[in-house]
N, C-alpha and C. Protein backbone atom coordinates (compact mmCIF):
# COMPACT_ATOMS: atom_id res chain seq x y z
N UNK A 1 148.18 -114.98 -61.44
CA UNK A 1 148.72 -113.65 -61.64
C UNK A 1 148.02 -112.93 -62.80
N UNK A 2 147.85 -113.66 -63.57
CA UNK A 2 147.20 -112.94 -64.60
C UNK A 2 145.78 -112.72 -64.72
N UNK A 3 145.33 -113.58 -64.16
CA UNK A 3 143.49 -113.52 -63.37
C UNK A 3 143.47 -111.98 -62.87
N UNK A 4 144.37 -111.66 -61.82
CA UNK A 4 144.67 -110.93 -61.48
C UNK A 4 144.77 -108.97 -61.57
N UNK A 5 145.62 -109.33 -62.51
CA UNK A 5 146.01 -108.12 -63.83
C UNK A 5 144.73 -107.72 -64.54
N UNK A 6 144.15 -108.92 -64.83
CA UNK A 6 142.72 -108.56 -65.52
C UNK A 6 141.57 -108.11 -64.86
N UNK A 7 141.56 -108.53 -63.55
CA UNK A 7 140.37 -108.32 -62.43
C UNK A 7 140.85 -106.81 -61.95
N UNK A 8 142.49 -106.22 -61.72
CA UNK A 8 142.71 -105.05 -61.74
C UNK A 8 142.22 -104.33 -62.73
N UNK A 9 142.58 -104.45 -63.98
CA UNK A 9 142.36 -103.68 -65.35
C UNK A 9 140.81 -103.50 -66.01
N UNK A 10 139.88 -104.68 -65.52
CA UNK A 10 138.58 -104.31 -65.68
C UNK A 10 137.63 -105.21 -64.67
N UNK A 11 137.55 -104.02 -63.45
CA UNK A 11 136.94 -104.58 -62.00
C UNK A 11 135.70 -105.15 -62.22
N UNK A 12 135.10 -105.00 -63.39
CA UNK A 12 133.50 -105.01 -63.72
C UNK A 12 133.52 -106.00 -64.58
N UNK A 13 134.55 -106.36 -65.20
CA UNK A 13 134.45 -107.18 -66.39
C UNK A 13 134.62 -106.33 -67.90
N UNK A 14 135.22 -106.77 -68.93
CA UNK A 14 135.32 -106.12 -70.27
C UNK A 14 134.20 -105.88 -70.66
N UNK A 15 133.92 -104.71 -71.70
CA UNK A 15 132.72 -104.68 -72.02
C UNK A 15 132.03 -105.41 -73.00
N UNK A 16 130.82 -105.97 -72.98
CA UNK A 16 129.89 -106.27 -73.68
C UNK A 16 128.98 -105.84 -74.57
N UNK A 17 129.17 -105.68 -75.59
CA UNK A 17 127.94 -105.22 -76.72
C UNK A 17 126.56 -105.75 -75.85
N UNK A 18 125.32 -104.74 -75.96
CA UNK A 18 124.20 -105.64 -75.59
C UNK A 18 123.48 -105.99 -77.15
N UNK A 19 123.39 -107.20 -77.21
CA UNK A 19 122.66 -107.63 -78.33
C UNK A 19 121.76 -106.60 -79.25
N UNK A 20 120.73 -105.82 -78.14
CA UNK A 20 119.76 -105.17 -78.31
C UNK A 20 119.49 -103.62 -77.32
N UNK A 21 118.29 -103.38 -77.48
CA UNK A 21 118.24 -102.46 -76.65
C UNK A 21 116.54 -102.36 -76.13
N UNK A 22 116.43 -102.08 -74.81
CA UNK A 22 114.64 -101.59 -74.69
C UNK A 22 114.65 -100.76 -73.83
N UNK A 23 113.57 -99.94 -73.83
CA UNK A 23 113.17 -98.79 -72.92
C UNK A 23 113.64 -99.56 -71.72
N UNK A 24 113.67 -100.11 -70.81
CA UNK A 24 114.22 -100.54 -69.63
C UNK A 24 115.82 -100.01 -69.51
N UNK A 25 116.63 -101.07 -70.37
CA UNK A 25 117.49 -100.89 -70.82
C UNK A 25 118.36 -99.75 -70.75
N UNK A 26 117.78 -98.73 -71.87
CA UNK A 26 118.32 -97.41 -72.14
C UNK A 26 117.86 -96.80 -70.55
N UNK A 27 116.95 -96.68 -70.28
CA UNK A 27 116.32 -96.32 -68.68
C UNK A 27 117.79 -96.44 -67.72
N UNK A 28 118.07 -97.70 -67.79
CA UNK A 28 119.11 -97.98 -66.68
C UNK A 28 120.33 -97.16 -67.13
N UNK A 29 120.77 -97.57 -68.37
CA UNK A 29 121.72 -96.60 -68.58
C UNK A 29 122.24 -95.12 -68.61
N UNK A 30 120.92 -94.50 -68.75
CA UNK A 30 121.10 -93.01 -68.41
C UNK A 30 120.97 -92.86 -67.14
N UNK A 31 120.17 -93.63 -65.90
CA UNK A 31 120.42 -93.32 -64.71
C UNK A 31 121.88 -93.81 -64.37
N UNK A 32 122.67 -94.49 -64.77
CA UNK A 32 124.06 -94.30 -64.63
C UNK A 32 124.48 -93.67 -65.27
N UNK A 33 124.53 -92.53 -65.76
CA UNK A 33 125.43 -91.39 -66.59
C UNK A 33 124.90 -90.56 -65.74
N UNK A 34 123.44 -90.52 -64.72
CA UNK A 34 122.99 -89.23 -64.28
C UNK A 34 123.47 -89.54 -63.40
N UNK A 35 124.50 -90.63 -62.23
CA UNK A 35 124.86 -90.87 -61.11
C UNK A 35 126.22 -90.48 -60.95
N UNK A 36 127.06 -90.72 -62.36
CA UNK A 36 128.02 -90.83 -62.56
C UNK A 36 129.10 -89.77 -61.69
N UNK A 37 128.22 -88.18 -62.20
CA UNK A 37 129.26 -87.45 -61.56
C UNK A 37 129.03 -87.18 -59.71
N UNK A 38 128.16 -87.79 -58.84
CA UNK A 38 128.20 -88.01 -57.36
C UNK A 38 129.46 -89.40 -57.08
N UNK A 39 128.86 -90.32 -58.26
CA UNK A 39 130.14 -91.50 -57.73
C UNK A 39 131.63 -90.75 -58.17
N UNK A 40 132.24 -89.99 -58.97
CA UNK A 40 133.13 -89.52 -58.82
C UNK A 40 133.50 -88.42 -57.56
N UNK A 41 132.02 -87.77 -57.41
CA UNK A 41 132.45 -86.88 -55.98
C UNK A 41 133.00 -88.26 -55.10
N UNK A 42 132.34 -89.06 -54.59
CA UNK A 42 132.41 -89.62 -53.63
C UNK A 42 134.14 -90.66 -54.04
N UNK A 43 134.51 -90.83 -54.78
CA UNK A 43 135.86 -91.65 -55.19
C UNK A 43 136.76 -90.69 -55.15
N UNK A 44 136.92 -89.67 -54.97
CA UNK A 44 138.16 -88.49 -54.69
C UNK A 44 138.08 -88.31 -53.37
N UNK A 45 136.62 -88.26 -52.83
CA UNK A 45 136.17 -87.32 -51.58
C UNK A 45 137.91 -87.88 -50.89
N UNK A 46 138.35 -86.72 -49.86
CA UNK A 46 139.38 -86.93 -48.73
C UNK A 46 140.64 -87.28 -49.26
N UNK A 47 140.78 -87.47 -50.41
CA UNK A 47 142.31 -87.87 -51.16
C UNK A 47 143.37 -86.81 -51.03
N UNK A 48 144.34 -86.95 -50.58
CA UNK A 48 145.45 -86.17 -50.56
C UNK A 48 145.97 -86.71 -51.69
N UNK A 49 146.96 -85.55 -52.23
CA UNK A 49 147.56 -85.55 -53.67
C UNK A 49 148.50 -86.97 -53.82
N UNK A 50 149.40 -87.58 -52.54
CA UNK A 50 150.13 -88.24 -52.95
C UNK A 50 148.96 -89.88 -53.15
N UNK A 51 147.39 -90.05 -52.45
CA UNK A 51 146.90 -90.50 -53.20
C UNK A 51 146.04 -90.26 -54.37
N UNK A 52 146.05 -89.68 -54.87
CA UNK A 52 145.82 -89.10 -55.72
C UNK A 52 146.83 -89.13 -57.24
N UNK A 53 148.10 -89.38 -56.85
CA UNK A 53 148.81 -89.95 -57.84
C UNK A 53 149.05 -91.64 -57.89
N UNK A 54 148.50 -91.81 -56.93
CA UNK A 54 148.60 -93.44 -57.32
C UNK A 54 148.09 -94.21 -57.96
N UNK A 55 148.70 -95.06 -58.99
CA UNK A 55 148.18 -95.98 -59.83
C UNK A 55 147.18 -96.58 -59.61
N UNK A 56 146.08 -96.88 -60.14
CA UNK A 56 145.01 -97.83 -59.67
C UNK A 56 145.86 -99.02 -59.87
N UNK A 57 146.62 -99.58 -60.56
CA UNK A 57 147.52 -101.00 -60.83
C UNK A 57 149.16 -100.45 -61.32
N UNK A 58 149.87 -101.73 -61.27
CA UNK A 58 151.25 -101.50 -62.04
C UNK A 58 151.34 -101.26 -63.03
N UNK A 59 151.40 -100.32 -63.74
CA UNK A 59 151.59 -99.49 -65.15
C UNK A 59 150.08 -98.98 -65.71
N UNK A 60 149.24 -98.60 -64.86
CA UNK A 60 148.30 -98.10 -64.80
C UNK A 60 148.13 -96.72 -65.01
N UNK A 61 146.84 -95.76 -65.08
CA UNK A 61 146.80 -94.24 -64.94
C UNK A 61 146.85 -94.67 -63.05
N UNK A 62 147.05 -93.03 -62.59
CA UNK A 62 147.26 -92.71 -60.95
C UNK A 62 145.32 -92.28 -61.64
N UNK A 63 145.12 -92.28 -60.24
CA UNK A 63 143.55 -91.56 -59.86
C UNK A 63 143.59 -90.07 -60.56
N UNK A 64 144.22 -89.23 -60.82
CA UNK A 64 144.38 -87.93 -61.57
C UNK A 64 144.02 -88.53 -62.78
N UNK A 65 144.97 -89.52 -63.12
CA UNK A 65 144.35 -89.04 -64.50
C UNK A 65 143.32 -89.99 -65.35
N UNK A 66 142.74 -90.89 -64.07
CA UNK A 66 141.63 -91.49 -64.30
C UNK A 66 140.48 -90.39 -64.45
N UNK A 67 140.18 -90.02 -63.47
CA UNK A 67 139.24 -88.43 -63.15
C UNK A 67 139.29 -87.67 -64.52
N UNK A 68 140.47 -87.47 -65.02
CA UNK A 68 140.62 -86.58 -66.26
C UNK A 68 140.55 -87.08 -67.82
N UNK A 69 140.66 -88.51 -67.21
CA UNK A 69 140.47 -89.17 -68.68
C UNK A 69 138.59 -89.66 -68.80
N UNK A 70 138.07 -89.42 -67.80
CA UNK A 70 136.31 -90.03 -67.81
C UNK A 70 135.89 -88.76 -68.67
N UNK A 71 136.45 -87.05 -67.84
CA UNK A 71 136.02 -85.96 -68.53
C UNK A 71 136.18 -86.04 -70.06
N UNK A 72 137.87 -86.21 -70.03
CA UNK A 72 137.96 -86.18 -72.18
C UNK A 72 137.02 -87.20 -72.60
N UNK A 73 137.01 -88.47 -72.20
CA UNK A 73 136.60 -89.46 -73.03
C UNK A 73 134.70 -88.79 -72.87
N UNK A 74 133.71 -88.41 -72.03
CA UNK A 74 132.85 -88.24 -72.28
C UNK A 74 132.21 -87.14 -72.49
N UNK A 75 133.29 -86.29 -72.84
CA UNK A 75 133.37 -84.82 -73.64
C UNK A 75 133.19 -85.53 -75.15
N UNK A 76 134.03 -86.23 -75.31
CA UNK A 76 134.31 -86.64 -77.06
C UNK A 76 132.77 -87.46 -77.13
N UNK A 77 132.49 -88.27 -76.40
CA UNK A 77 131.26 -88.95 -76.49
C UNK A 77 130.08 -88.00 -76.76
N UNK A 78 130.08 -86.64 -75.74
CA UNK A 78 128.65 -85.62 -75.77
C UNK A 78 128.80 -85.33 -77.06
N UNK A 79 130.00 -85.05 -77.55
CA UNK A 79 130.39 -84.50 -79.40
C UNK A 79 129.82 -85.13 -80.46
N UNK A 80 130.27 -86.41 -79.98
CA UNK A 80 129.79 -87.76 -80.67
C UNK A 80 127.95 -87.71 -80.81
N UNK A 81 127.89 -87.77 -79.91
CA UNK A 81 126.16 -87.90 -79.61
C UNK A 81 125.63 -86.65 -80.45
N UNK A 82 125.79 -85.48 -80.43
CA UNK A 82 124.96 -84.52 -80.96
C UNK A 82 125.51 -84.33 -82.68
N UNK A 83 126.49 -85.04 -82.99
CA UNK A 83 127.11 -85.00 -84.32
C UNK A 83 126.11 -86.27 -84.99
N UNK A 84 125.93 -87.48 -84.13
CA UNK A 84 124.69 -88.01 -84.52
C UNK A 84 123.52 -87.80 -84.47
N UNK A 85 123.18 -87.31 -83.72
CA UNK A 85 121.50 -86.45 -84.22
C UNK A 85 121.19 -85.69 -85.21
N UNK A 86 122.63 -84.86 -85.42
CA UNK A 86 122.61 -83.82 -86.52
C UNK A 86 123.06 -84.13 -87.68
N UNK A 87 123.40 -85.09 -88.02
CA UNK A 87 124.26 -85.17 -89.21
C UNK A 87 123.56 -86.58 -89.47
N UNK A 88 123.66 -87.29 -91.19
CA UNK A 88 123.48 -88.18 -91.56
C UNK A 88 124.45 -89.37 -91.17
N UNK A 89 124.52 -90.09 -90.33
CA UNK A 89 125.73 -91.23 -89.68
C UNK A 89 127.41 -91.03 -90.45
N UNK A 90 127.33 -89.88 -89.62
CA UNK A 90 128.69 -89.01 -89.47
C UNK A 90 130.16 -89.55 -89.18
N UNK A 91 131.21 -89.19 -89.65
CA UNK A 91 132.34 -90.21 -89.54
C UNK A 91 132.91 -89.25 -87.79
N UNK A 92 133.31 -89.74 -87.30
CA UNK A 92 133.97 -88.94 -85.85
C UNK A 92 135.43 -89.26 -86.43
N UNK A 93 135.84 -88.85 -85.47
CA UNK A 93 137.24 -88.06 -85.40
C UNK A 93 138.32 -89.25 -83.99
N UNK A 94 138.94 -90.37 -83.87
CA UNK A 94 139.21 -91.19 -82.72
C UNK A 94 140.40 -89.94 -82.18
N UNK A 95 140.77 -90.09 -81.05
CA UNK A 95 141.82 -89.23 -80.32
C UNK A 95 142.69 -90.64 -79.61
N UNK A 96 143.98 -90.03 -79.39
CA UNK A 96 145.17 -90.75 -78.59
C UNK A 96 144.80 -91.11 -76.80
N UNK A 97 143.62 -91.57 -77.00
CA UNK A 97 143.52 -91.20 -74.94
C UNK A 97 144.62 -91.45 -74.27
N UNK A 98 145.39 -92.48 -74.73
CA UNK A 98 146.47 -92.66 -73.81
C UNK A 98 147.54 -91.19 -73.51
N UNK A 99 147.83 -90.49 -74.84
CA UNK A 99 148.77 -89.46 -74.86
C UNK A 99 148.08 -88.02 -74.52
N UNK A 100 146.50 -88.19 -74.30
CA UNK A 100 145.73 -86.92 -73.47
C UNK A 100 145.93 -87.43 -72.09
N UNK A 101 145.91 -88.74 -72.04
CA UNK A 101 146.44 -88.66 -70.40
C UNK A 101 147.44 -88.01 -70.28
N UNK A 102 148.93 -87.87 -70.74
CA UNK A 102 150.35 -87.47 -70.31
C UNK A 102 150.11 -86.37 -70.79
N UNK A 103 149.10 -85.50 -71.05
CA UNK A 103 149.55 -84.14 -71.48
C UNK A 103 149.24 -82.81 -69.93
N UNK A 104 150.23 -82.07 -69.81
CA UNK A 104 150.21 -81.49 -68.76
C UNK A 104 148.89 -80.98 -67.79
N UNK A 105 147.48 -80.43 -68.73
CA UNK A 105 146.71 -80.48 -68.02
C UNK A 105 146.26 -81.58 -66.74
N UNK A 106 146.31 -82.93 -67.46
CA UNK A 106 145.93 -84.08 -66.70
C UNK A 106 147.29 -84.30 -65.36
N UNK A 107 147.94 -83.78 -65.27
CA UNK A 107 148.80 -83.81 -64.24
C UNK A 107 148.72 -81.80 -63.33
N UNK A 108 148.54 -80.98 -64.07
CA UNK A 108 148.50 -80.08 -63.15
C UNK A 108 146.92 -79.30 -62.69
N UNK A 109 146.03 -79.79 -63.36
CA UNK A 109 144.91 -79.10 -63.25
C UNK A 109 144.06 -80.06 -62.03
N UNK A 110 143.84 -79.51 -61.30
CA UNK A 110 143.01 -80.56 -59.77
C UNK A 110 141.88 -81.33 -60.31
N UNK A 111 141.80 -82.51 -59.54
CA UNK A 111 140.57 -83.07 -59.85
C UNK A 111 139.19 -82.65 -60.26
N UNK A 112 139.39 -81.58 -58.83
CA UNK A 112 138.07 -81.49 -58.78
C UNK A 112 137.37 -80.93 -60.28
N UNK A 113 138.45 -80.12 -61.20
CA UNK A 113 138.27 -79.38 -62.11
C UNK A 113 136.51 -79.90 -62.68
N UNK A 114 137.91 -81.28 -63.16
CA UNK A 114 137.58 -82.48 -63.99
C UNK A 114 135.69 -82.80 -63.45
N UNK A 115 135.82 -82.83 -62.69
CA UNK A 115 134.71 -83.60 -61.24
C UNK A 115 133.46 -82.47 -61.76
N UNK A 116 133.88 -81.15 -61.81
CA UNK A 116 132.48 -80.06 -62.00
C UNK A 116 132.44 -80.33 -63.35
N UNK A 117 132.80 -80.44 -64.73
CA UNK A 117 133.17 -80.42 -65.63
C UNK A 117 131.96 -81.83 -65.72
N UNK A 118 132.45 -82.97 -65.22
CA UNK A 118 131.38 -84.05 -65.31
C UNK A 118 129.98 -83.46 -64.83
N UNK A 119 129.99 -83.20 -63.98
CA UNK A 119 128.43 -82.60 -63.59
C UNK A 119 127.84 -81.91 -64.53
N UNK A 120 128.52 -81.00 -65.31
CA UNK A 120 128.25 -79.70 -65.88
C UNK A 120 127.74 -81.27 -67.15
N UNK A 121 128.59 -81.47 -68.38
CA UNK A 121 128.21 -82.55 -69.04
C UNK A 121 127.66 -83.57 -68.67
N UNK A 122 127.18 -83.86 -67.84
CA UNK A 122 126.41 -85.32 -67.39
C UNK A 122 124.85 -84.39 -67.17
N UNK A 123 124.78 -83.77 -66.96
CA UNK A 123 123.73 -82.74 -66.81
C UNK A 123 123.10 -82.91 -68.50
N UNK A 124 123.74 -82.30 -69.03
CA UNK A 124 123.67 -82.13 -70.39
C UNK A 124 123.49 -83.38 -71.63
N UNK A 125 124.19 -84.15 -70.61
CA UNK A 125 123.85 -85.71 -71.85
C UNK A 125 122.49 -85.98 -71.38
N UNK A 126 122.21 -86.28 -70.27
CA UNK A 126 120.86 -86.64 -69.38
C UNK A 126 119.95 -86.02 -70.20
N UNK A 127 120.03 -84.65 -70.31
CA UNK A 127 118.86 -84.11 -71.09
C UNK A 127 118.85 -84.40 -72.22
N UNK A 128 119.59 -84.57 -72.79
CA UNK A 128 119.36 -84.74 -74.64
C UNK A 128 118.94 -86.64 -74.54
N UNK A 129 119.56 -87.43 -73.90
CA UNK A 129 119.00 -89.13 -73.50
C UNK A 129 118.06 -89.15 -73.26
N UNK A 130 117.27 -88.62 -71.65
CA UNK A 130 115.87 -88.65 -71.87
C UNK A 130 114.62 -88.24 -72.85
N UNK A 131 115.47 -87.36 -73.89
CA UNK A 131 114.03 -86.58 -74.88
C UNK A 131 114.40 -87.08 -75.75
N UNK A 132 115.17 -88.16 -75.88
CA UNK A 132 115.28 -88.44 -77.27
C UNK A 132 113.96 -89.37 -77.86
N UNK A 133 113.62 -89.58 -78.58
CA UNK A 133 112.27 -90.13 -79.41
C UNK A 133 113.29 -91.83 -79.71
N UNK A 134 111.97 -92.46 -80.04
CA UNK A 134 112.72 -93.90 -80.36
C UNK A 134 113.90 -94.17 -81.64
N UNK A 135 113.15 -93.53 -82.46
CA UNK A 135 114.26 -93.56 -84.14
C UNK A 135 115.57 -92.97 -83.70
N UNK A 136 115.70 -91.90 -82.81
CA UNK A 136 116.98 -91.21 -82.38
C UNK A 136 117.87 -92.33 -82.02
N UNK A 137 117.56 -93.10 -81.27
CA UNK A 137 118.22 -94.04 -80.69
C UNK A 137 119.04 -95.23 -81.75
N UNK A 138 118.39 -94.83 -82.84
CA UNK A 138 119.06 -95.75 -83.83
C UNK A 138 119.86 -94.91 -84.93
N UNK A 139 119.88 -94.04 -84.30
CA UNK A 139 120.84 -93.57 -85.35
C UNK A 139 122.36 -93.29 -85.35
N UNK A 140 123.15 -93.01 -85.99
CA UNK A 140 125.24 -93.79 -85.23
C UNK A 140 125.45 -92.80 -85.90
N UNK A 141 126.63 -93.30 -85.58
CA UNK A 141 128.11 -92.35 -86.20
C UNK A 141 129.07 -93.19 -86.60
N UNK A 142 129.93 -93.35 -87.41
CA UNK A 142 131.19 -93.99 -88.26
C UNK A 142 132.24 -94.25 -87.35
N UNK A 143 132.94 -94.94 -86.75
CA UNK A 143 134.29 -94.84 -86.33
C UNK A 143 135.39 -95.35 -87.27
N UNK A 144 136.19 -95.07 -87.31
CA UNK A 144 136.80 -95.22 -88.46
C UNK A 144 138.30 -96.15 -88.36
N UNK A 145 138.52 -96.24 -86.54
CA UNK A 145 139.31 -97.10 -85.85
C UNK A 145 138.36 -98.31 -86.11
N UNK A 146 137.35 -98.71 -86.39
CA UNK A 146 136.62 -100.03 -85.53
C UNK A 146 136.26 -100.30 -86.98
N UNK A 147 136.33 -99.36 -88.26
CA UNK A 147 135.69 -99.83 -89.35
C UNK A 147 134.24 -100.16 -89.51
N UNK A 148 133.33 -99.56 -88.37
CA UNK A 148 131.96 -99.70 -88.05
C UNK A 148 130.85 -98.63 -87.81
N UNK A 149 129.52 -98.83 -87.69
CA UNK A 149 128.84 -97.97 -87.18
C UNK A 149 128.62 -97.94 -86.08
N UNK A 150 128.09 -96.91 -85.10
CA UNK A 150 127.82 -97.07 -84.05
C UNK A 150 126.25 -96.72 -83.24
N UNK A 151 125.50 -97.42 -83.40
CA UNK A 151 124.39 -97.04 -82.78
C UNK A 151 124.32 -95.95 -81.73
N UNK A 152 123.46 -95.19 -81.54
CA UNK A 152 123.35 -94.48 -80.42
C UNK A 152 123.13 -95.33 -79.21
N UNK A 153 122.24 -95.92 -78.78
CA UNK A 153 122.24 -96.92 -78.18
C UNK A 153 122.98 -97.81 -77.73
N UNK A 154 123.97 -98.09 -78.41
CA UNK A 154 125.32 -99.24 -78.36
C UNK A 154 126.13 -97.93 -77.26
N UNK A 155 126.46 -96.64 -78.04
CA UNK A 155 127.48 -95.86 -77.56
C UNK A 155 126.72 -95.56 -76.07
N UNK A 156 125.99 -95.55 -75.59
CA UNK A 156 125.22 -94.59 -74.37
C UNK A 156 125.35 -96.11 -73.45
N UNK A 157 125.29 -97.44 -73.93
CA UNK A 157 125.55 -99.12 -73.45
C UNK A 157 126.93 -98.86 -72.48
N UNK A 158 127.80 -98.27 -73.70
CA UNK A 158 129.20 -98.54 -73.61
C UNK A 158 129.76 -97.34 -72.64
N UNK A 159 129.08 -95.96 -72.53
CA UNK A 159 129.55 -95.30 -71.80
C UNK A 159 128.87 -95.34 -70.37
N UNK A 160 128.29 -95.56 -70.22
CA UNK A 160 127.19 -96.62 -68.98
C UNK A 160 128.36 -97.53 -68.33
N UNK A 161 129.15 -98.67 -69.15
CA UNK A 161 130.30 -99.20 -69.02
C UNK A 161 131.07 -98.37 -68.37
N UNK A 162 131.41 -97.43 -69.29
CA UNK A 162 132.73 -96.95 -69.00
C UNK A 162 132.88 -96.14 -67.85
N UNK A 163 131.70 -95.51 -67.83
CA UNK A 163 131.62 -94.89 -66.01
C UNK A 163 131.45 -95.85 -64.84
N UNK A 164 131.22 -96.88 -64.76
CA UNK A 164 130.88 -97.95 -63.67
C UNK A 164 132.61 -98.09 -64.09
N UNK A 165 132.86 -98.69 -65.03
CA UNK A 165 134.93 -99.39 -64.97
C UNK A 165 135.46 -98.33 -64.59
N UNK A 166 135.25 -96.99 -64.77
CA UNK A 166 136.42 -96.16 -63.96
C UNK A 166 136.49 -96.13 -62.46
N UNK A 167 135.10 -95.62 -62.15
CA UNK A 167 134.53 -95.70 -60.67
C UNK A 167 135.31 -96.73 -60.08
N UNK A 168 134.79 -97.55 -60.58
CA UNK A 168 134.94 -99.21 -59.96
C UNK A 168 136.90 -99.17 -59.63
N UNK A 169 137.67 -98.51 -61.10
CA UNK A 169 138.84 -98.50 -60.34
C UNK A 169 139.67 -98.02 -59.33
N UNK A 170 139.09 -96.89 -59.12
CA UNK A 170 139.07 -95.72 -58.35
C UNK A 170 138.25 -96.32 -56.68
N UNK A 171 137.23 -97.06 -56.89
CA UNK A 171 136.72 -97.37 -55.96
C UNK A 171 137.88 -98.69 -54.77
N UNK A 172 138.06 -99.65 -55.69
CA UNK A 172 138.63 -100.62 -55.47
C UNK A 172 140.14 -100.59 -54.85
N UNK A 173 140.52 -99.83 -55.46
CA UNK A 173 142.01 -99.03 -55.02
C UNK A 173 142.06 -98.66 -53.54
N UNK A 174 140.93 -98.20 -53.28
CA UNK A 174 140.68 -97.14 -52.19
C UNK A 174 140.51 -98.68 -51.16
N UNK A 175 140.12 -99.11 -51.55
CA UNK A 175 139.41 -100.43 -50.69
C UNK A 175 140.91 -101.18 -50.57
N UNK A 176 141.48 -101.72 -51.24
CA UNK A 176 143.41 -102.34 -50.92
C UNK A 176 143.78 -101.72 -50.39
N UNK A 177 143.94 -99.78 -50.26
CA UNK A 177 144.69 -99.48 -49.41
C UNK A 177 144.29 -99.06 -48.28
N UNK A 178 142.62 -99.20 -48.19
CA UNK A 178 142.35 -98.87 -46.82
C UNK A 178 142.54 -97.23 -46.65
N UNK A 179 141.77 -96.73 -47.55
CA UNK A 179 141.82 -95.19 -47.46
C UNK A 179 140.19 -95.52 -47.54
N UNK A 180 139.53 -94.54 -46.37
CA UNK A 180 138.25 -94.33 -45.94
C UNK A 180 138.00 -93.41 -46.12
């Protein structure tokens, strides 16, 4: 049961720091941030609202506000990213994701909002990832939850992650209930 719970809660596996980083590497990862917002077209595509509120698991977000939590969380990330280029390894600012999920937008504003919104920013990270020069890549930002720095590199690792684990929940869901 609890194998279980966990294989629901992270379909891909928890995330992993990568030790390091190389042009390969970073390569792969921005072509998943540049894919990101088609695999969300395609994980809503045909959903009627009442799936559309359903939990990916038992005490889970519903698919709404998975969709709406990829937008905040890699809105705060694009912030993140250009506050590190610009600034000397800058302290960020952590937010409540759990309590931006329950806030009314994420329940009345349509997916799709969310869905152009990724395109529009995934567009926009892509470009600033590919031109970045090598030293860029090493340069972070403070979190102040984690008591750490954060490489650029590490963060672009982790949001690479974090778009494959949402997908993946959104995907998987769809697959138990046999919605095509």
């Amino acid at each position: 049961m609890e194998d279980q719970l966990e294989e629901l809660k992270y379909p891909i596996g928890r995330y992993l720091k990568p030790e390091a980083h190389t042009p390969e590497l970073r390569k792969e990862w921005i072509t998943v941030l540049q894919a990101l917002p088609s695999w969300m077209d395609a994980c809503i595509e045909n959903l009627d609202e009442h799936q559309l509120l359903t939990p990916y698991r038992e005490g889970g977000w519903n698919i709404q506000q998975v969709v709406h939590h990829v937008a905040d969380s890699h809105m705060n990330a694009y912030i993140r990213l250009k506050l590190a280029l610009t600034e000397d390894n800058p302290t960020i600012k952590p937010y409540a994701e759990a309590a931006w999920a329950e806030l009314v937008d994420s329940k009345v504003v349509p997916v799709n909002v969310s869905v152009t919104l990724i395109h529009a920013l995934h567009r926009r990270i892509v470009a600033l990832l590919q031109n970045m020069d090598t030293a860029a890549w090493e340069r972070s930002y403070f979190h102040p939850e984690h008591q750490r720095d954060f490489p650029l590199w590490e963060v672009v690792a982790m949001y690479a992650w974090h778009s494959r684990h949402h997908t993946e929940h959104i995907r998987k869901l769809r697959e138990r209930m046999n919605w095509t």
